[in-house]
PDB file of N, CA and C in Angstrom:
ATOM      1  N   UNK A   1      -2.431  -6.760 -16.862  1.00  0.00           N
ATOM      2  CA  UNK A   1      -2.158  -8.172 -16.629  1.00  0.00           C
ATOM      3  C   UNK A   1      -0.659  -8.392 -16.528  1.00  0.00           C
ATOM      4  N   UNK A   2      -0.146  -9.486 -15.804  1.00  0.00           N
ATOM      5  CA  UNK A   2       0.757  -9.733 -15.615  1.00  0.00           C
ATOM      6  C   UNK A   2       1.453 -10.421 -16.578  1.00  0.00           C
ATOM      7  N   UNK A   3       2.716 -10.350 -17.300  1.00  0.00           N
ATOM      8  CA  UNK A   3       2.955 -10.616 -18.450  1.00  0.00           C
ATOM      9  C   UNK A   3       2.800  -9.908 -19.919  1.00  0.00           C
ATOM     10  N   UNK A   4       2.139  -8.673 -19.646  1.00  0.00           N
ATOM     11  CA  UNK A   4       2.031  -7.727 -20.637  1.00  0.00           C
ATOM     12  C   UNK A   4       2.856  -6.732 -20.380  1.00  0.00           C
ATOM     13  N   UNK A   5       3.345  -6.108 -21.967  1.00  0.00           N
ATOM     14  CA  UNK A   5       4.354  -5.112 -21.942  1.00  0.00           C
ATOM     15  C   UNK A   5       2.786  -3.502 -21.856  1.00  0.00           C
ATOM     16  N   UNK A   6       3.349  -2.912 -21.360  1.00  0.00           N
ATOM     17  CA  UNK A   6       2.438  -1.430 -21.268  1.00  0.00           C
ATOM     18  C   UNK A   6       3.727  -0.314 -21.809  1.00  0.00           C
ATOM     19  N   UNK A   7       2.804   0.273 -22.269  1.00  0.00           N
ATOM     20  CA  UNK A   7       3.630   2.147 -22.652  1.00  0.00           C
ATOM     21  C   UNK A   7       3.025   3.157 -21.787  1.00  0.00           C
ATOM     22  N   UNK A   8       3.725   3.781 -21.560  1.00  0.00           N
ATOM     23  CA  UNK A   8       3.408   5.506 -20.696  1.00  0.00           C
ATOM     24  C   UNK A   8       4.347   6.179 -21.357  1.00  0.00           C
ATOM     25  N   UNK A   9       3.524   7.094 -21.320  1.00  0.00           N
ATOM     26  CA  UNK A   9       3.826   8.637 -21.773  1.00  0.00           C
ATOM     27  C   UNK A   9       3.147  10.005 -21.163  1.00  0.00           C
ATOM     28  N   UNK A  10       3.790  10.721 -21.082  1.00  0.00           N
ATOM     29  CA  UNK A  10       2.885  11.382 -20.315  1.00  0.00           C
ATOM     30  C   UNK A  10       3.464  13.174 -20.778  1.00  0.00           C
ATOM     31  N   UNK A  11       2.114  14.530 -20.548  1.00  0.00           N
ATOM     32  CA  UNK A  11       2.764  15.842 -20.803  1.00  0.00           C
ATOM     33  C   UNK A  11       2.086  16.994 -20.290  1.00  0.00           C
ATOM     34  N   UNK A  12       2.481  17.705 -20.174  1.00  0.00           N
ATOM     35  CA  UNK A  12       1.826  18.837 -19.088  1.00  0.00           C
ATOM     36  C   UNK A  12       0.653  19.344 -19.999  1.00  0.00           C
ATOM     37  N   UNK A  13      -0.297  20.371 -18.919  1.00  0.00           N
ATOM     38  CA  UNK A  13      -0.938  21.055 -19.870  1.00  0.00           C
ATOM     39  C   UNK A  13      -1.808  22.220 -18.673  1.00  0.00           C
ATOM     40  N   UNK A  14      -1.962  23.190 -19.443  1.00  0.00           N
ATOM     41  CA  UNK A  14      -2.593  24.426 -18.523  1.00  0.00           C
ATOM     42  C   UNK A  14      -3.356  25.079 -19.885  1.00  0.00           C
ATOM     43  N   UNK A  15      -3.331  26.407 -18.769  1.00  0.00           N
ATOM     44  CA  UNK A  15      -4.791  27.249 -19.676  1.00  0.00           C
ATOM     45  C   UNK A  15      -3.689  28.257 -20.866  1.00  0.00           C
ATOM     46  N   UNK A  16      -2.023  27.746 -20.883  1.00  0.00           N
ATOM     47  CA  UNK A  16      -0.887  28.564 -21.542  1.00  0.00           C
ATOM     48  C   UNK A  16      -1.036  27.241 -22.756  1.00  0.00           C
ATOM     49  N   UNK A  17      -1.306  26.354 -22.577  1.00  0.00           N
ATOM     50  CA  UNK A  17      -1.266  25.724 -23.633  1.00  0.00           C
ATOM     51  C   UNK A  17      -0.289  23.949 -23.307  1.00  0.00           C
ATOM     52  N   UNK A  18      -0.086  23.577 -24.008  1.00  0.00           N
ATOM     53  CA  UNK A  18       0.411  21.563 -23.342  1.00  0.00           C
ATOM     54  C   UNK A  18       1.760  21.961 -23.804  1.00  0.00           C
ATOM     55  N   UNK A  19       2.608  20.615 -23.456  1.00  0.00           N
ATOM     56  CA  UNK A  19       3.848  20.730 -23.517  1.00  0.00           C
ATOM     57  C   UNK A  19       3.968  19.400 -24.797  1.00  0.00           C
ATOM     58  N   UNK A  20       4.771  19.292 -25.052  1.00  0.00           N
ATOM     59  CA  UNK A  20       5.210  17.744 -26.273  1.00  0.00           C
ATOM     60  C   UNK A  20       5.021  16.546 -24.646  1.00  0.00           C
ATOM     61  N   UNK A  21       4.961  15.419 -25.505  1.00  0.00           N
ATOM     62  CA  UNK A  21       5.312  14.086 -24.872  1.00  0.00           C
ATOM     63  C   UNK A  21       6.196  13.982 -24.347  1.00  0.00           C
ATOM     64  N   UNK A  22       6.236  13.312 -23.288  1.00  0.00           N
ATOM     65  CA  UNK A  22       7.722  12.544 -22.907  1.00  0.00           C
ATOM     66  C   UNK A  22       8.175  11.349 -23.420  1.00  0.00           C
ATOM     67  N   UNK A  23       8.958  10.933 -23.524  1.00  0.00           N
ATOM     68  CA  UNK A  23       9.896   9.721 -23.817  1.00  0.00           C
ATOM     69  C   UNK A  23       8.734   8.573 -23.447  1.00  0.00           C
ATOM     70  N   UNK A  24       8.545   7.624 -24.609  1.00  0.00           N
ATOM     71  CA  UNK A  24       7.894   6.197 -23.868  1.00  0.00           C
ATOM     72  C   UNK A  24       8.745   5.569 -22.773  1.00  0.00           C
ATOM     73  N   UNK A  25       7.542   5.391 -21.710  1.00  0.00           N
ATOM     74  CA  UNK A  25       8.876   4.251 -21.057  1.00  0.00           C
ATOM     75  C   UNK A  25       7.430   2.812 -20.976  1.00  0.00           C
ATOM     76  N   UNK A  26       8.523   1.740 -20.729  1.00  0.00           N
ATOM     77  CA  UNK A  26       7.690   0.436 -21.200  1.00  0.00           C
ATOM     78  C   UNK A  26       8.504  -0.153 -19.675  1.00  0.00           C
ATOM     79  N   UNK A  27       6.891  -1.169 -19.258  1.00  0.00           N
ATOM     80  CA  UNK A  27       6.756  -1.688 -18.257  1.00  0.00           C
ATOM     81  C   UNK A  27       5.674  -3.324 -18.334  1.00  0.00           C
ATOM     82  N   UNK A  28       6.978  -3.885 -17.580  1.00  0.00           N
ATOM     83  CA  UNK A  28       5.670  -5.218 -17.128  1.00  0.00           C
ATOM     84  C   UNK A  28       5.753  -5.382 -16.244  1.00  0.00           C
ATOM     85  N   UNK A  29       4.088  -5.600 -15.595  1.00  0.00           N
ATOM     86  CA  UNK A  29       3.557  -5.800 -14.567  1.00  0.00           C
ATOM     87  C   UNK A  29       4.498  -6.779 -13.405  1.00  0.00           C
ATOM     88  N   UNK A  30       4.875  -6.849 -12.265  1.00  0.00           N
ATOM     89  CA  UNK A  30       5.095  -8.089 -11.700  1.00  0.00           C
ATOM     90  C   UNK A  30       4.139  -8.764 -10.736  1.00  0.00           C
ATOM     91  N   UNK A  31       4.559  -9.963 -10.379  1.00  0.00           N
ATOM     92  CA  UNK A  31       3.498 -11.168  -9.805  1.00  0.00           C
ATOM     93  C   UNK A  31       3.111 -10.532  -8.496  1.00  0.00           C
ATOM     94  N   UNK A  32       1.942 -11.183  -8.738  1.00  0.00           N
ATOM     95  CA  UNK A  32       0.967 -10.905  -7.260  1.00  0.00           C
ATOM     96  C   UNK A  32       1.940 -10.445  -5.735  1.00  0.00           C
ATOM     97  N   UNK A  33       1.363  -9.800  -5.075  1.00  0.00           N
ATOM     98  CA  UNK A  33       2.692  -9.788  -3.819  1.00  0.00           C
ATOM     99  C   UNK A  33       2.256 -10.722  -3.046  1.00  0.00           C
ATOM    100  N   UNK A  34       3.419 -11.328  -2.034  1.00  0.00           N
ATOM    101  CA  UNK A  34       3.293 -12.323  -0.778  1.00  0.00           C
ATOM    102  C   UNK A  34       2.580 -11.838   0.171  1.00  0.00           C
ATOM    103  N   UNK A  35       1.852 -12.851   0.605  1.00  0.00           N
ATOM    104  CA  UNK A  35       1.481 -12.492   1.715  1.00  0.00           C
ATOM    105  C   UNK A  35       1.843 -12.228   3.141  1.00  0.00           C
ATOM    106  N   UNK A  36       2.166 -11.379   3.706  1.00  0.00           N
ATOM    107  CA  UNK A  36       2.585 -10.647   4.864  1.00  0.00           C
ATOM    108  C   UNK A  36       2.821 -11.559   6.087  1.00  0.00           C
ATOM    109  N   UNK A  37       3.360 -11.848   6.860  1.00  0.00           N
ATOM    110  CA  UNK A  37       3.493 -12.439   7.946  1.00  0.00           C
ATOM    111  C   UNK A  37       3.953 -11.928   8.689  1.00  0.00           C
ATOM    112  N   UNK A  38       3.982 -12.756  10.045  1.00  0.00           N
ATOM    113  CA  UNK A  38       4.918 -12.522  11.174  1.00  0.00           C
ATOM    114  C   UNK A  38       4.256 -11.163  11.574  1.00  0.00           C
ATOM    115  N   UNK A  39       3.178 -11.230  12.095  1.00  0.00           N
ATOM    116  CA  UNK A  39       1.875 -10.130  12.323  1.00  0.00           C
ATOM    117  C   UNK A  39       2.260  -9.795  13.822  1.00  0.00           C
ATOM    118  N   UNK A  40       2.536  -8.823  14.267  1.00  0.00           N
ATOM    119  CA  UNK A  40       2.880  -8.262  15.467  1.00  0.00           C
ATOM    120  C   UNK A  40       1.846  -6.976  15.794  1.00  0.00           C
ATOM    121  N   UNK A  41       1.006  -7.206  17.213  1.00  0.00           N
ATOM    122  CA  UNK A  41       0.140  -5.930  17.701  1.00  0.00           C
ATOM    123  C   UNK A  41       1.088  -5.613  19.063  1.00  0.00           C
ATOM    124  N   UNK A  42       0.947  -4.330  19.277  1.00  0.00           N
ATOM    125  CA  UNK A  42       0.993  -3.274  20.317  1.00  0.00           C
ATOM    126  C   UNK A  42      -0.125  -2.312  20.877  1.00  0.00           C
ATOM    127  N   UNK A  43      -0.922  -2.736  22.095  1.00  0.00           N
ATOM    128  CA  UNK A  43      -1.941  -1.982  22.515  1.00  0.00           C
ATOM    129  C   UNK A  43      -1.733  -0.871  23.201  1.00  0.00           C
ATOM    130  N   UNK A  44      -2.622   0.414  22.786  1.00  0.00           N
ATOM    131  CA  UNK A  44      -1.901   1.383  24.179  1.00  0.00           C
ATOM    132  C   UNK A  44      -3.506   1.803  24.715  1.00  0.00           C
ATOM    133  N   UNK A  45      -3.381   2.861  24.724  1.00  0.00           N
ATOM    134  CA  UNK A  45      -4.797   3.465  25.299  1.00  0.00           C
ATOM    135  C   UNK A  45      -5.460   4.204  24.120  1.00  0.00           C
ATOM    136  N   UNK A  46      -6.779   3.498  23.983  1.00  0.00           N
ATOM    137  CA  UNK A  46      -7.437   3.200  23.406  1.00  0.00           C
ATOM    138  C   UNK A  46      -6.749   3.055  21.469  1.00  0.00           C
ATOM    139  N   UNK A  47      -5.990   2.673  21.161  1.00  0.00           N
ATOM    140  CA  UNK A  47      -5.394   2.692  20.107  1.00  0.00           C
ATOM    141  C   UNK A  47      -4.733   1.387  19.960  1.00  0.00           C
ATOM    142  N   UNK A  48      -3.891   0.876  19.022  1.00  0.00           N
ATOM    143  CA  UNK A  48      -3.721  -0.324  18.532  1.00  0.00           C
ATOM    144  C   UNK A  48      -2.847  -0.234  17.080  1.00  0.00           C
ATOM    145  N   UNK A  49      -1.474  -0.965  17.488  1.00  0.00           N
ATOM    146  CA  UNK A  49      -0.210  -0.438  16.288  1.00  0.00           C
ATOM    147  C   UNK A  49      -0.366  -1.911  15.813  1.00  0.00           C
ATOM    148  N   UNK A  50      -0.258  -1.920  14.476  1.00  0.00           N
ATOM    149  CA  UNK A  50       0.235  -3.093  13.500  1.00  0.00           C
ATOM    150  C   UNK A  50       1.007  -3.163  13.261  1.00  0.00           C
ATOM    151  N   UNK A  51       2.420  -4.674  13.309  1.00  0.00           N
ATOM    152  CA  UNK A  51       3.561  -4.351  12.347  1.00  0.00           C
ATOM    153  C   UNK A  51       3.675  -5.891  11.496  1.00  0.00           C
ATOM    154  N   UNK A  52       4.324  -5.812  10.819  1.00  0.00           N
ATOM    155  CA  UNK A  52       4.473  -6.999  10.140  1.00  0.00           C
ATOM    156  C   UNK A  52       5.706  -7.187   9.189  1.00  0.00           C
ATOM    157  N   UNK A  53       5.296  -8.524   8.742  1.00  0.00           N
ATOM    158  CA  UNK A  53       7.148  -8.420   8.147  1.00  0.00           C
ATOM    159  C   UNK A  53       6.579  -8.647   6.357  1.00  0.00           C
ATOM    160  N   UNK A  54       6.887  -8.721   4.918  1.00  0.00           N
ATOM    161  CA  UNK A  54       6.631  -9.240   4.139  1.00  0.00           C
ATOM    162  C   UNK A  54       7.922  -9.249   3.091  1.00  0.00           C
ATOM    163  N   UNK A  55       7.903 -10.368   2.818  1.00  0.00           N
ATOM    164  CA  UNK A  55       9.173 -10.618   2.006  1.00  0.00           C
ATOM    165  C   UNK A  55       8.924 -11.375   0.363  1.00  0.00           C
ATOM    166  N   UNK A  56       8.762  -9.968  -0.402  1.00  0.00           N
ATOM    167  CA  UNK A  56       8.011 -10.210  -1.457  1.00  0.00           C
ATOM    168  C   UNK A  56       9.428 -10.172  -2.180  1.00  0.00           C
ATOM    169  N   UNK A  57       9.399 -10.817  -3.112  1.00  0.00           N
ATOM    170  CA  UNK A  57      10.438 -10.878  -4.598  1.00  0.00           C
ATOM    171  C   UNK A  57      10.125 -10.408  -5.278  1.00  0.00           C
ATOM    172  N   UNK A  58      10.116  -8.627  -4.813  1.00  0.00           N
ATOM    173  CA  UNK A  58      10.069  -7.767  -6.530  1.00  0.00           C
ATOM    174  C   UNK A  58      11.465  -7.487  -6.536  1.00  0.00           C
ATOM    175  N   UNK A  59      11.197  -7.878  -7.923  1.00  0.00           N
ATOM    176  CA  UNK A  59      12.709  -7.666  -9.415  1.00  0.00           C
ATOM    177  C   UNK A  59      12.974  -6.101  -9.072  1.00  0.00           C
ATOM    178  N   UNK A  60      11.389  -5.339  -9.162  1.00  0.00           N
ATOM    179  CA  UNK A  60      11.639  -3.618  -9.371  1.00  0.00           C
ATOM    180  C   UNK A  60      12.054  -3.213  -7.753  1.00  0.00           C
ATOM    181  N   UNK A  61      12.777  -2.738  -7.345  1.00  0.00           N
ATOM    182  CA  UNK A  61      13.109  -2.066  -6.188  1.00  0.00           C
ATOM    183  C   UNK A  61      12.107  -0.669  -6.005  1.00  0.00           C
ATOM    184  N   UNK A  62      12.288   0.081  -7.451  1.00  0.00           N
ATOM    185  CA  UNK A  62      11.612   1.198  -7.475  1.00  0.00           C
ATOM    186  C   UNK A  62      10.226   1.425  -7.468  1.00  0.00           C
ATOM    187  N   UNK A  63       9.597  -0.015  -7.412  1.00  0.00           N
ATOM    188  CA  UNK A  63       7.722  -0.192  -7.219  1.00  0.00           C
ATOM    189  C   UNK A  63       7.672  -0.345  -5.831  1.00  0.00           C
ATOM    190  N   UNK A  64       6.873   0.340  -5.340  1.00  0.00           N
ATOM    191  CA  UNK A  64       6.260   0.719  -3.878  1.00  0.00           C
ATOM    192  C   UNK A  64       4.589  -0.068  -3.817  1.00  0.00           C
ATOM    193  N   UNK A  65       4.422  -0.905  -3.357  1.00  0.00           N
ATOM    194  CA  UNK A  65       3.261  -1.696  -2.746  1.00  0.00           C
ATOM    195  C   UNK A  65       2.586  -0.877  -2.179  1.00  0.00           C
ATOM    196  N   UNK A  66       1.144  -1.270  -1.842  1.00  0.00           N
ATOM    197  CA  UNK A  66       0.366  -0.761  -0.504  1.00  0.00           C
ATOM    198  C   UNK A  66      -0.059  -1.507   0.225  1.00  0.00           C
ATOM    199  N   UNK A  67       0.020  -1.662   1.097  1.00  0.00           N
ATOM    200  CA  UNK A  67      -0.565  -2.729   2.073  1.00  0.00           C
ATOM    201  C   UNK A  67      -2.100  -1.925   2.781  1.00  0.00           C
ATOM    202  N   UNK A  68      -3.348  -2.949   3.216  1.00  0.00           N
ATOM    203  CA  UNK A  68      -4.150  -2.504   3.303  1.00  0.00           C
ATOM    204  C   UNK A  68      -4.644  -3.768   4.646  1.00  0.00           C
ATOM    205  N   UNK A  69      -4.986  -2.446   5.876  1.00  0.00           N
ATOM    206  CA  UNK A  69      -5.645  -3.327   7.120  1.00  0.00           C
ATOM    207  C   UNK A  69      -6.948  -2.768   6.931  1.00  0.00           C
ATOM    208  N   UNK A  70      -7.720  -3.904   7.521  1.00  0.00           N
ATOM    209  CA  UNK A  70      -9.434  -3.588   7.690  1.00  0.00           C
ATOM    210  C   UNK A  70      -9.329  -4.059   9.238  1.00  0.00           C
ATOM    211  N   UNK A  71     -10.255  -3.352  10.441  1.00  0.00           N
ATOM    212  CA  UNK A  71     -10.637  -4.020  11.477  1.00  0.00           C
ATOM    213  C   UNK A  71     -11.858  -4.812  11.316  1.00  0.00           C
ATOM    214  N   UNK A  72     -12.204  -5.561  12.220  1.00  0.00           N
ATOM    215  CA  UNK A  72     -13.637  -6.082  12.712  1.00  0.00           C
ATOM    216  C   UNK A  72     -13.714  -5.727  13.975  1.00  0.00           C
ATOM    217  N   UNK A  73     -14.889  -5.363  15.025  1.00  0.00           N
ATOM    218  CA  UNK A  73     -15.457  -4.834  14.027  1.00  0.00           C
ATOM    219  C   UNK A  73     -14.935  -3.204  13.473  1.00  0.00           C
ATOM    220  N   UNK A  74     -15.944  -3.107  12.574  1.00  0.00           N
ATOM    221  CA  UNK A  74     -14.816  -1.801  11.384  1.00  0.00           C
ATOM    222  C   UNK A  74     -14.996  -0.609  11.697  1.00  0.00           C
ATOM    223  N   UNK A  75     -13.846   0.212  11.489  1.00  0.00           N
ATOM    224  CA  UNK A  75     -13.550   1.695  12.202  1.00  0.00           C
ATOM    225  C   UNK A  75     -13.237   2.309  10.893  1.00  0.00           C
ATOM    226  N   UNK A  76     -11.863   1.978  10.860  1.00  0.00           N
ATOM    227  CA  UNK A  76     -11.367   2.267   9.172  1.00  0.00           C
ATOM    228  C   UNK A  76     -10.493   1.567   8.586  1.00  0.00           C
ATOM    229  N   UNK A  77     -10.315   1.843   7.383  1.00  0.00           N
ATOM    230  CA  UNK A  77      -9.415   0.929   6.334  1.00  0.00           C
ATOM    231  C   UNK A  77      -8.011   1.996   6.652  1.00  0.00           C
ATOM    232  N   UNK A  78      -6.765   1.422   6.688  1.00  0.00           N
ATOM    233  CA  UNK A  78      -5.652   2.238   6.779  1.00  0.00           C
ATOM    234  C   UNK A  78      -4.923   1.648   5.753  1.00  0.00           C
ATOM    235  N   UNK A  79      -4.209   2.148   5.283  1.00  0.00           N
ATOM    236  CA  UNK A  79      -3.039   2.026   3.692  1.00  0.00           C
ATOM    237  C   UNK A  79      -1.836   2.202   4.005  1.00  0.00           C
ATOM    238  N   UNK A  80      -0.506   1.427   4.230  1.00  0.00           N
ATOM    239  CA  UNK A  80       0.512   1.465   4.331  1.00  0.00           C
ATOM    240  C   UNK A  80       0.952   1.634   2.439  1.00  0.00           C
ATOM    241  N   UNK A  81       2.016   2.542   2.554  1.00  0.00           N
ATOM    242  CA  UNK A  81       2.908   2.597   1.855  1.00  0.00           C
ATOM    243  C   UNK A  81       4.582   2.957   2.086  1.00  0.00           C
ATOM    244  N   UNK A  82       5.247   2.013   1.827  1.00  0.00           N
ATOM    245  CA  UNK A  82       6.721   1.720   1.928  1.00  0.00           C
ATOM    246  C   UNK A  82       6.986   2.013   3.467  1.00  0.00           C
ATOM    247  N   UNK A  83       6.144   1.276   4.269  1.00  0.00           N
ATOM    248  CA  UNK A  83       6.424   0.974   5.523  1.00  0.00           C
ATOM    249  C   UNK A  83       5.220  -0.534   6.009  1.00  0.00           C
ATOM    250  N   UNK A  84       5.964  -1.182   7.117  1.00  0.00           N
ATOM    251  CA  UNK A  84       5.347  -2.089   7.501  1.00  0.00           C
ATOM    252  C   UNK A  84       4.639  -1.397   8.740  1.00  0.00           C
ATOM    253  N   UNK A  85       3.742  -0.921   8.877  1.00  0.00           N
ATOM    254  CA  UNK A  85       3.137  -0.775  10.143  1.00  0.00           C
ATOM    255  C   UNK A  85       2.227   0.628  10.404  1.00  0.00           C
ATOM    256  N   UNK A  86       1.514   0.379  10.610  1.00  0.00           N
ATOM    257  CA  UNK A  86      -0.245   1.237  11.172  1.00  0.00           C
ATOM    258  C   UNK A  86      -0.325   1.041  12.385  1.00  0.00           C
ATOM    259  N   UNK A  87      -1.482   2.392  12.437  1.00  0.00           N
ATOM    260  CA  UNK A  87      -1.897   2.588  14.083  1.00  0.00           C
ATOM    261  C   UNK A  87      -3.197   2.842  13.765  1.00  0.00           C
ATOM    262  N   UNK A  88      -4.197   2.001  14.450  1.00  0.00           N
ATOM    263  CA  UNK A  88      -5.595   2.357  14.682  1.00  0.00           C
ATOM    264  C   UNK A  88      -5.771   3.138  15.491  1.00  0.00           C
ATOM    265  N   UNK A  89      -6.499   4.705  15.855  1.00  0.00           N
ATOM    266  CA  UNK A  89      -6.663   5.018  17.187  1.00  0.00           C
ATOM    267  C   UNK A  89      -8.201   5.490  17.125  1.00  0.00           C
ATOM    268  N   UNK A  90      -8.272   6.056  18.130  1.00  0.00           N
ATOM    269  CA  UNK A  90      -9.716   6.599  18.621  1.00  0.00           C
ATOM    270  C   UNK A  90     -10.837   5.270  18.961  1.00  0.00           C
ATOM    271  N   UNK A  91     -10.291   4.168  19.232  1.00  0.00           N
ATOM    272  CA  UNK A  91     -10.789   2.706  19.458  1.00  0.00           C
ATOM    273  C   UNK A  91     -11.308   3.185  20.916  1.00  0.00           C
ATOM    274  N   UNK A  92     -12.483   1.374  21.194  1.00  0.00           N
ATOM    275  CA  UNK A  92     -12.880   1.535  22.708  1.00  0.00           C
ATOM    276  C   UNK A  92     -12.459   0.591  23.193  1.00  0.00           C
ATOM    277  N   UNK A  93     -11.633   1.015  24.488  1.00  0.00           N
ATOM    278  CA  UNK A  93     -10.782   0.122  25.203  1.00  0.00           C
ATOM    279  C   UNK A  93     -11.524  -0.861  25.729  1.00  0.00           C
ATOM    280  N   UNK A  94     -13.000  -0.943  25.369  1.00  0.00           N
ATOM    281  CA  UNK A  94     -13.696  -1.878  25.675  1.00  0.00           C
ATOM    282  C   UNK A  94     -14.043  -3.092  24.858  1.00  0.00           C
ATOM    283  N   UNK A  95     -13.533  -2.758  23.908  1.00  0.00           N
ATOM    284  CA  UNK A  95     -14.015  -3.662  22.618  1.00  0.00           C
ATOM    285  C   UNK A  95     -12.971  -4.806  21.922  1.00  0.00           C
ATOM    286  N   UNK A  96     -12.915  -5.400  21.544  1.00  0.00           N
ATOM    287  CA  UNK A  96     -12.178  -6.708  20.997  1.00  0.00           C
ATOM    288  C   UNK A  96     -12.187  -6.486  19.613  1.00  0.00           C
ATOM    289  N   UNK A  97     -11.206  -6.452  19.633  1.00  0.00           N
ATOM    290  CA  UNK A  97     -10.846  -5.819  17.680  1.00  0.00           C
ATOM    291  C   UNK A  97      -9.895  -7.071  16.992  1.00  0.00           C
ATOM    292  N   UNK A  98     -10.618  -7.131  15.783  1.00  0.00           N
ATOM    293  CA  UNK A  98      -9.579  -8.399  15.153  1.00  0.00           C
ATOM    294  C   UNK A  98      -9.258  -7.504  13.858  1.00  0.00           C
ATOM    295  N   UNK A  99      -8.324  -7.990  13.160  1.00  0.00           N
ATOM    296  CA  UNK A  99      -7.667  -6.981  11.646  1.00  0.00           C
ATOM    297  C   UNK A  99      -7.360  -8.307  11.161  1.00  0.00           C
ATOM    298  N   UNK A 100      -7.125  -7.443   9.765  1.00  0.00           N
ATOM    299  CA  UNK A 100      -7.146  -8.390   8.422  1.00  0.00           C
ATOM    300  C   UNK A 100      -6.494  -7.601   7.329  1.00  0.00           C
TER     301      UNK A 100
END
């Protein structure tokens, strides 16, 4: 939840035996992310690029988001991480595709 302090710790371990703990480190969650705008497509043959802009106010620089497109109708789910923009391909140049 947002507004709660969390602990991590974390330590190796194999079939030689574990290592000690690491150092706590303490974290709070931040607020929901913005929602994405300024939605830009590029069609080519038979494929289809997403880009977009999102201008979220995280405090942490060092937290990496995922962004997540679905088509209609549905092919696959694609996962951006620390980039704005996906490519659907193997689509039919016949078909009318909407994303979300």
């Amino acid at each position: 939840r947002n507004g709660w302090d969390y602990s991590f710790k974390v330590r190796a371990k194999n079939i030689f035996g574990q290592s000690d703990w690491s150092n706590n480190i303490r974290l709070r969650p931040l607020k929901k992310p913005d929602e994405p705008n300024e939605i830009h497509t590029v069609s080519g043959d038979k494929r289809i690029t997403i880009f977009w802009f999102s201008f979220d106010n995280m405090e942490e620089p060092d937290i990496n988001g995922r962004f997540t497109v679905i088509s209609d109708p549905p092919t696959t789910e694609l996962k951006a991480k620390g980039k704005h923009k996906v490519e659907f391909q193997a689509l039919d140049n016949n078909q009318f595709y909407r994303f979300k």
